[in-house]
C-alpha atoms as a PDB file:
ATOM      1  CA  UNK A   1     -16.691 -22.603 -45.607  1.00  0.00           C
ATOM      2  CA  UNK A   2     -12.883 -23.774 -46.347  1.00  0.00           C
ATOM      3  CA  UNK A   3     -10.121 -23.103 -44.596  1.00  0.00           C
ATOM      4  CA  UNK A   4      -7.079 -22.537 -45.923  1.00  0.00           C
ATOM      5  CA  UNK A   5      -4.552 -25.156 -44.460  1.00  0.00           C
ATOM      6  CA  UNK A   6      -1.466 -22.766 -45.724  1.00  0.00           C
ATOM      7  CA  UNK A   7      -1.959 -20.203 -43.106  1.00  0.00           C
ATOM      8  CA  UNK A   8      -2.355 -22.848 -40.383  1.00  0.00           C
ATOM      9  CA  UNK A   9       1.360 -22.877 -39.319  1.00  0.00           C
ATOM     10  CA  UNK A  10       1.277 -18.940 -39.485  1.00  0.00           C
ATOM     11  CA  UNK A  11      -1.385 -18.516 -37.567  1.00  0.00           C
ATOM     12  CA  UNK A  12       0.282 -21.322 -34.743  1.00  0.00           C
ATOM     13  CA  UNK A  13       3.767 -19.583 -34.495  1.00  0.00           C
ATOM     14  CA  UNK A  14       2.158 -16.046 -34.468  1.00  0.00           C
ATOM     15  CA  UNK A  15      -0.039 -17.180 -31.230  1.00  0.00           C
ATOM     16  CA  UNK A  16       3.145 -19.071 -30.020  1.00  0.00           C
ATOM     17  CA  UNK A  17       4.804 -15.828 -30.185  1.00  0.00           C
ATOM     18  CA  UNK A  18       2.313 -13.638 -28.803  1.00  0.00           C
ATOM     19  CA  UNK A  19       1.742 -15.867 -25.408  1.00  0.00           C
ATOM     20  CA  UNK A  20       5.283 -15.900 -25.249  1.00  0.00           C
ATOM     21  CA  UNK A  21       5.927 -12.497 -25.552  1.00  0.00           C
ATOM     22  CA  UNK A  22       2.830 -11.704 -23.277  1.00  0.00           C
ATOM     23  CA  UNK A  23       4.086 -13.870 -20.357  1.00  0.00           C
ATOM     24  CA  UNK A  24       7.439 -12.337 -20.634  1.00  0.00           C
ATOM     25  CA  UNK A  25       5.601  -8.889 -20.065  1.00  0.00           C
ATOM     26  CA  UNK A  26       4.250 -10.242 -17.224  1.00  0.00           C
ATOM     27  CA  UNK A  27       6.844 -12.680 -15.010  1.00  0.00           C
ATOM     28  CA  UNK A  28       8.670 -11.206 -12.296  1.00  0.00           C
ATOM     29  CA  UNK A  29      12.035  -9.428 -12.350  1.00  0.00           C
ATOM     30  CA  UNK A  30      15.203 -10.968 -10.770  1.00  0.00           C
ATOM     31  CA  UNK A  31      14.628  -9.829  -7.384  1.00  0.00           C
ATOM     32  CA  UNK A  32      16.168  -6.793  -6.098  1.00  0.00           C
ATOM     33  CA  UNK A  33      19.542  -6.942  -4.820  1.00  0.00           C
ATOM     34  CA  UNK A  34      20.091  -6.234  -1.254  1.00  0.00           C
ATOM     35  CA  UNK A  35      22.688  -3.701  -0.751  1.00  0.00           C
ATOM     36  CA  UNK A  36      22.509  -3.294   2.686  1.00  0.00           C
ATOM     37  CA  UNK A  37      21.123   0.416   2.200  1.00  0.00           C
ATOM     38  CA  UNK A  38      19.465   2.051   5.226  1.00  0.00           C
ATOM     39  CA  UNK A  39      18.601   5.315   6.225  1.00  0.00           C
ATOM     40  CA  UNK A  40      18.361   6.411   9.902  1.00  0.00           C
ATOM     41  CA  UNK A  41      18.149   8.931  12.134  1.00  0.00           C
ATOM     42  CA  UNK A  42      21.474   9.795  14.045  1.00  0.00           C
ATOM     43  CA  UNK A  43      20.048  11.633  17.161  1.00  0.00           C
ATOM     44  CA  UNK A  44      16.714   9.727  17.745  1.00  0.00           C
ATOM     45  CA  UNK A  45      16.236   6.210  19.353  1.00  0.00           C
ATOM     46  CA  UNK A  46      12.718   4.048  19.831  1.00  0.00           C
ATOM     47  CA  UNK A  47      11.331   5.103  23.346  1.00  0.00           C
ATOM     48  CA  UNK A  48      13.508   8.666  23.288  1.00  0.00           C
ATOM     49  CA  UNK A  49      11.777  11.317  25.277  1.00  0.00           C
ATOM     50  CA  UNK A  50      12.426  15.019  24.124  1.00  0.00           C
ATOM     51  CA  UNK A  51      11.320  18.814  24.055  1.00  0.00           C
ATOM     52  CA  UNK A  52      10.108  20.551  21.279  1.00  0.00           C
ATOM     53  CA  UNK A  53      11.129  22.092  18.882  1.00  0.00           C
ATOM     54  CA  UNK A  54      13.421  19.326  18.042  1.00  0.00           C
ATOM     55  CA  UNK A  55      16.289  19.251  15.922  1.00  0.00           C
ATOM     56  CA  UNK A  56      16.257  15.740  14.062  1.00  0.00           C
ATOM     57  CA  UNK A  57      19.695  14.903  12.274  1.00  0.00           C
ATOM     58  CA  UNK A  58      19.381  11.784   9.737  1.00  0.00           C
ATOM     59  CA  UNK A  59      22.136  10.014   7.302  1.00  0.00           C
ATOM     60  CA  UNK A  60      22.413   6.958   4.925  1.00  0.00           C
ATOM     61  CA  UNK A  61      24.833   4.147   4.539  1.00  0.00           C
ATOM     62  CA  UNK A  62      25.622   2.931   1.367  1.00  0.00           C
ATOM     63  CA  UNK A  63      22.540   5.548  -0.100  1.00  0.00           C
ATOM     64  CA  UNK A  64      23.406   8.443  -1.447  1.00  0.00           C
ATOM     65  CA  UNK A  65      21.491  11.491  -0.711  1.00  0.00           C
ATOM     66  CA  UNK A  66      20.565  14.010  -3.224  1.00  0.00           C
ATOM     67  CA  UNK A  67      17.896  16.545  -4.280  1.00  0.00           C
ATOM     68  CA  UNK A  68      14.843  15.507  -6.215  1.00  0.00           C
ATOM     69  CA  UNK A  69      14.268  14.974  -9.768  1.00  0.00           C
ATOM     70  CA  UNK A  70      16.910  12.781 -10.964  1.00  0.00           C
ATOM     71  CA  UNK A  71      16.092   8.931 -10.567  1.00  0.00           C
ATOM     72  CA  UNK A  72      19.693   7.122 -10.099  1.00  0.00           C
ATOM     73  CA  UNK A  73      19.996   4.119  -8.806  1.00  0.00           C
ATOM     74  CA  UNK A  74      21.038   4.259  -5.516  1.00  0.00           C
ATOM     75  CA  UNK A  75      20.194   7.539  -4.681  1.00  0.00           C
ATOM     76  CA  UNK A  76      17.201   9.415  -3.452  1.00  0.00           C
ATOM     77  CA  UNK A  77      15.873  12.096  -0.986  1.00  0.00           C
ATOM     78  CA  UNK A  78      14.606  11.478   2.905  1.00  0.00           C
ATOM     79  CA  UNK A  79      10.760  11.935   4.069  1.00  0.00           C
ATOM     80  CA  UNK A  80       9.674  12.810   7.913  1.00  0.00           C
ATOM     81  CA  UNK A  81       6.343  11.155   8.628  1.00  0.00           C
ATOM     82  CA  UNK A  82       4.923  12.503  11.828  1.00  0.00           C
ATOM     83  CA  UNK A  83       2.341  10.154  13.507  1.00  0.00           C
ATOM     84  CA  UNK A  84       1.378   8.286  10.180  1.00  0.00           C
ATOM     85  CA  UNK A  85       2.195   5.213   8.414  1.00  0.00           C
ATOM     86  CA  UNK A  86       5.086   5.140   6.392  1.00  0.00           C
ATOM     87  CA  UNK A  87       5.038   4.723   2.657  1.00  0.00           C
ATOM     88  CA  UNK A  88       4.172   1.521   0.909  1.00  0.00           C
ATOM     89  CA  UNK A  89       6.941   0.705  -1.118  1.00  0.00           C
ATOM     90  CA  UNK A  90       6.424   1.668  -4.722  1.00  0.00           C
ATOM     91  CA  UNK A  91       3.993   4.288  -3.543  1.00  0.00           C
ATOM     92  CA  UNK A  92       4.876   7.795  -3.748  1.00  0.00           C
ATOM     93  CA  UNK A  93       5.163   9.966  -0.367  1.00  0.00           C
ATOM     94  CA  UNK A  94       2.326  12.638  -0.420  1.00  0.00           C
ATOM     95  CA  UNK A  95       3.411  16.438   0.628  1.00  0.00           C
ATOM     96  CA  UNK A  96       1.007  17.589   3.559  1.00  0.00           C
ATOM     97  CA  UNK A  97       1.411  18.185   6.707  1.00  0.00           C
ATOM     98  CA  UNK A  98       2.282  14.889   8.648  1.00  0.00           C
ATOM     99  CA  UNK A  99       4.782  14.152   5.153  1.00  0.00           C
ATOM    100  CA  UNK A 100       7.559  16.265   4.921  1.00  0.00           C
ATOM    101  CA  UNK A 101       9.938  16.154   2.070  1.00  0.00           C
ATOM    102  CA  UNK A 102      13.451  17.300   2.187  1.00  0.00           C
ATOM    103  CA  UNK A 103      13.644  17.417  -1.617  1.00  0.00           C
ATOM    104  CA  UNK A 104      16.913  19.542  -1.160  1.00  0.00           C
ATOM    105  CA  UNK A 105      19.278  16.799   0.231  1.00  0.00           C
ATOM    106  CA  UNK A 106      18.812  18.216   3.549  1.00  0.00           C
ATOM    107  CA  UNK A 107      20.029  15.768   6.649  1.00  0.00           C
ATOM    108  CA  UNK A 108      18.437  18.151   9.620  1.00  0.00           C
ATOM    109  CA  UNK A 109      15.259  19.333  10.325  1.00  0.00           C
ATOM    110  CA  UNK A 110      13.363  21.224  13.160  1.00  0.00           C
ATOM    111  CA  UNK A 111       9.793  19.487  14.379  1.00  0.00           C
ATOM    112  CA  UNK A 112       7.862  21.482  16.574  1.00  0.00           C
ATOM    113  CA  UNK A 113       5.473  18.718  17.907  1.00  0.00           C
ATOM    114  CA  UNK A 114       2.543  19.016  20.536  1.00  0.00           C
ATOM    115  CA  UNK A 115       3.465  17.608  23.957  1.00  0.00           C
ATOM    116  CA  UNK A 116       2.814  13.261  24.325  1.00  0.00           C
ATOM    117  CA  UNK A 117       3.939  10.245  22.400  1.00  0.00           C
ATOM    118  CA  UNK A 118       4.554  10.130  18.854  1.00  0.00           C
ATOM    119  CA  UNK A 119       5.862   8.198  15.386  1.00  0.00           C
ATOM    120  CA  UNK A 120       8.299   9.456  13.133  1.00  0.00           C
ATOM    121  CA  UNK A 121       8.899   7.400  10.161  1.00  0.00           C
ATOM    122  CA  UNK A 122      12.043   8.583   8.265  1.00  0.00           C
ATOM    123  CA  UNK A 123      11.673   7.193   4.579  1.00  0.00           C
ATOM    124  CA  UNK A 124      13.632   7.256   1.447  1.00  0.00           C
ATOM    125  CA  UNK A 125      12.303   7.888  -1.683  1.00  0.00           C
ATOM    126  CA  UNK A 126      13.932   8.232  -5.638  1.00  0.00           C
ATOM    127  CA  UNK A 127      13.822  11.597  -7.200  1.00  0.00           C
ATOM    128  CA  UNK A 128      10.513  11.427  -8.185  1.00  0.00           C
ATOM    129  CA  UNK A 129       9.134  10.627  -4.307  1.00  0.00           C
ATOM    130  CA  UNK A 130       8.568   6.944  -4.840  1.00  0.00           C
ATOM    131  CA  UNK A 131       8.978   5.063  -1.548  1.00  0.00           C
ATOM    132  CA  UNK A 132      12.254   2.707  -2.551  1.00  0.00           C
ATOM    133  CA  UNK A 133      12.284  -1.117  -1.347  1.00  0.00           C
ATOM    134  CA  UNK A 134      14.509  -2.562   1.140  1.00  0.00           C
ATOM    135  CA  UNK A 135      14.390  -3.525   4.697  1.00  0.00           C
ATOM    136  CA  UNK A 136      16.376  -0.748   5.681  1.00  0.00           C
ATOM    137  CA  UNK A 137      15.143   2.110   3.477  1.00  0.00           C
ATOM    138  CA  UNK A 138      12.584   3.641   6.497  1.00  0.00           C
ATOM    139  CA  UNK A 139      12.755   3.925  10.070  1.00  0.00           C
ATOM    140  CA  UNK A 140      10.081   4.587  12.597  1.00  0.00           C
ATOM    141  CA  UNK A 141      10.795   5.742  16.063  1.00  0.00           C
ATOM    142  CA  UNK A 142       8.144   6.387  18.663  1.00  0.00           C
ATOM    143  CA  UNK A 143       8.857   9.609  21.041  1.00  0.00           C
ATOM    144  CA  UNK A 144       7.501  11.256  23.435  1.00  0.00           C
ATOM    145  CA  UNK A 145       7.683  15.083  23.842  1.00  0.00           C
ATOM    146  CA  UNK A 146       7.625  16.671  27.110  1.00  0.00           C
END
């Protein structure tokens, strides 16, 4: 069987092109730039002991809060996690029970919670509930309710 030297350099450039374009696909992104975003909850500290119901109050600096749906950059909506983990990053935050979304923009909330110890993680997410990078963009507190 012959092969056709003429398509040689073709064939070269085309794989040339095709690795290159494949590890392109594949490198990392510049990383992400730190904005000093955080969210937080404004009435709640690490070792706080309350009662129940409890009002929880929460806010964002340099985040902007807003309802689902949209993805902006820079903007999202806040999660209450009550005695779970909180959200891998790039995850998206699950509705049950323990995960409650304030897909409204809300920045209060009422928790009626059992008497003892427990976590709250307060997470932010983009509009379509993916848990957003950054160190400051969740923040777990552990209470106790009397």
């Amino acid at each position: 069987m012959k092969l056709s030297t003429a398509r040689l350099p073709i064939s070269i450039a085309a794989i040339l092109i095709l690795t290159f374009l494949l590890a392109a696909c594949t490198a990392p992104g510049p990383p992400m730039k730190e904005t000093g975003a955080r969210v937080f909850f404004t009435n709640l500290t690490d070792g706080a002991t309350v009662s129940s119901p409890l009002k929880v109050t929460m806010s964002s600096e340099n985040f902007a809060i807003q309802p689902a749906g949209d993805i902006v950059d820079g903007t999202g909506h806040l999660h209450i996690l009550v005695d779970a983990d909180c959200t891998p990053v790039g995850e998206v935050v699950i509705k049950d029970e323990t995960h409650l979304h304030y897909g409204n923009g809300q920045l209060e909330a009422e928790l009626t919670l059992a008497p003892g110890q427990h976590t709250l993680c307060l997470q932010a997410a983009n509009g379509a509930h993916i848990a957003l990078p950054g160190a400051g963009m969740a923040q777990k507190v552990t209470i106790t309710v009397e």
